[in-house]
Protein backbone atom coordinates (compact mmCIF):
# COMPACT_ATOMS: atom_id res chain seq x y z
CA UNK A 1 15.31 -3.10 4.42
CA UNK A 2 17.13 -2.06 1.49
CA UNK A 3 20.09 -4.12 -0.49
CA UNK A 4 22.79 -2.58 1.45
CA UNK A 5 21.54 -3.71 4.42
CA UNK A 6 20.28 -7.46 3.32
CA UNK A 7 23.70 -7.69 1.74
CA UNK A 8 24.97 -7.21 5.32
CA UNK A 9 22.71 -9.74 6.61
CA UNK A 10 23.31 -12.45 4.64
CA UNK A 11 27.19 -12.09 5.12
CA UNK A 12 26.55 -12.21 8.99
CA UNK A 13 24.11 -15.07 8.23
CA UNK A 14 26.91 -16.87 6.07
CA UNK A 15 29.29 -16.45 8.50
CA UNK A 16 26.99 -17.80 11.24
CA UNK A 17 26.28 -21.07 8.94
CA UNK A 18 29.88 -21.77 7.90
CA UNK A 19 28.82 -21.40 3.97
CA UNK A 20 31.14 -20.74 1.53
CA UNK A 21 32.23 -17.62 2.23
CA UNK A 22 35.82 -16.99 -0.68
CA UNK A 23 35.84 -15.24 -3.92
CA UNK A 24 36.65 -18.42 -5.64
CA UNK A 25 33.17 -19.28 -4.44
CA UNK A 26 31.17 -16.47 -6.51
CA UNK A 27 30.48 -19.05 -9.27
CA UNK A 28 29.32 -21.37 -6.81
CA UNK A 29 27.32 -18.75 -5.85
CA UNK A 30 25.55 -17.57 -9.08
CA UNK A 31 24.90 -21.47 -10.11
CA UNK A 32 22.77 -21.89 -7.02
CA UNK A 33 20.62 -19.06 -7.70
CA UNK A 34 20.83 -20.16 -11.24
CA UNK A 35 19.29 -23.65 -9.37
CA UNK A 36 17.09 -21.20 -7.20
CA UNK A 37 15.31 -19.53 -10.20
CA UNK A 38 14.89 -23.01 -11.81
CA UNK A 39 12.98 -24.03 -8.49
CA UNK A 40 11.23 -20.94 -8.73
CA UNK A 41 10.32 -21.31 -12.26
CA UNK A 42 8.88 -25.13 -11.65
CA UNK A 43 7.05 -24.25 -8.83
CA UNK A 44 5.41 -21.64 -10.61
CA UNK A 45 4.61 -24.05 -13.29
CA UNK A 46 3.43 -26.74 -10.46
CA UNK A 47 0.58 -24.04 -9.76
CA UNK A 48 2.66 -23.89 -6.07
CA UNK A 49 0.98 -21.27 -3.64
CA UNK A 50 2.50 -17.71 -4.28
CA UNK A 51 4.55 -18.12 -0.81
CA UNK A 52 6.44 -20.93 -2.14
CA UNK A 53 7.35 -19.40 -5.37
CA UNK A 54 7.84 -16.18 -3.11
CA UNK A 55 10.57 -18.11 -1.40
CA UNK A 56 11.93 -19.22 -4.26
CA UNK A 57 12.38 -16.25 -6.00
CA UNK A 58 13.68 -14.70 -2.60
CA UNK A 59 16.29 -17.20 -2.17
CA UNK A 60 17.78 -15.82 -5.80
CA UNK A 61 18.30 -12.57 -4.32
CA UNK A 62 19.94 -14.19 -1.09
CA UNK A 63 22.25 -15.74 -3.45
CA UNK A 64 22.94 -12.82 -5.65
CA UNK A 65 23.23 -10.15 -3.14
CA UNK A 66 26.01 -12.79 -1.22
CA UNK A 67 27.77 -13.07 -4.55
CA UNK A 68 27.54 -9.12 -4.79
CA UNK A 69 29.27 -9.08 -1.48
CA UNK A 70 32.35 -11.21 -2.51
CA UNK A 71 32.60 -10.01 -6.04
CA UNK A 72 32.24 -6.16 -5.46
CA UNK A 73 32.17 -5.43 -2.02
CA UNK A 74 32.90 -1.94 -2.43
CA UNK A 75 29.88 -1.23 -4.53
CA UNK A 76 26.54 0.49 -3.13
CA UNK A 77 24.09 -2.12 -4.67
CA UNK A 78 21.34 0.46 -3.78
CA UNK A 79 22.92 3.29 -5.83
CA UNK A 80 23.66 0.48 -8.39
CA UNK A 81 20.01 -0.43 -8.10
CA UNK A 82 18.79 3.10 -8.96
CA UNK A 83 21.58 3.88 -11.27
CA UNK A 84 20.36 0.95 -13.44
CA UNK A 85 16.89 2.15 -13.03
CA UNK A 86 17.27 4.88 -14.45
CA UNK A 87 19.29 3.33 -17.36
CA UNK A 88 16.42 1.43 -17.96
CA UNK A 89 14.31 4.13 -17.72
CA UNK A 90 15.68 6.10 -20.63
CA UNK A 91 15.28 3.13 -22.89
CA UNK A 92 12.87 3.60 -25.49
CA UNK A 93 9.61 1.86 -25.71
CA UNK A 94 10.24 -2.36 -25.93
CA UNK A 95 13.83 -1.90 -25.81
CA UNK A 96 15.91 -5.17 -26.71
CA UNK A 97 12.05 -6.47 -27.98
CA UNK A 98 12.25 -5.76 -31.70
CA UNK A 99 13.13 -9.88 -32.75
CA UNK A 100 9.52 -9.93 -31.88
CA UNK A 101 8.15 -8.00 -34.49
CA UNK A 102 9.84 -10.10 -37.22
């Protein structure tokens, strides 16, 4: 499944559930993944088994990909995806890493 389409799930799933659902709610949105990553981040920590920090970490992307559908709906997050890839790719060697050799 690519982002496109799990973006297009979890709309049909938030619809379904009755979950906030406006663009007022994007910041809502981006704290609970915020939360989400924290959870992820403890469990890890905890020594959880890999399928709970697995969940975790895929309940971020739930919450990021439904704020990407109420903040840019318009915008391919697959060709965003690559697009940023590739950004990243042309980046020299430890880009954005250099405060570590001081």
């Amino acid at each position: 499944m690519h982002l496109e389409e799990m973006k297009n799930e979890i709309g049909s799933l938030v619809l379904e559930k009755g979950f906030y659902n406006n663009r007022e709610d994007i910041p809502k949105k981006l704290l609970f993944a915020f939360v989400e990553l924290g959870e992820a981040s403890d469990a890890w920590k905890k020594g959880a088994a890999e399928e709970k920090i697995a969940e975790e970490l895929i309940d971020v992307i739930f919450y990021l990909l439904d704020a990407s559908r109420l903040a840019c709906p318009s915008v391919n997050m697959d060709k965003a995806f690559e697009k940023k890839l590739i950004k990243n790719r042309c980046r020299p060697y430890q880009y954005g890493e250099g405060h570590r050799n001081k």
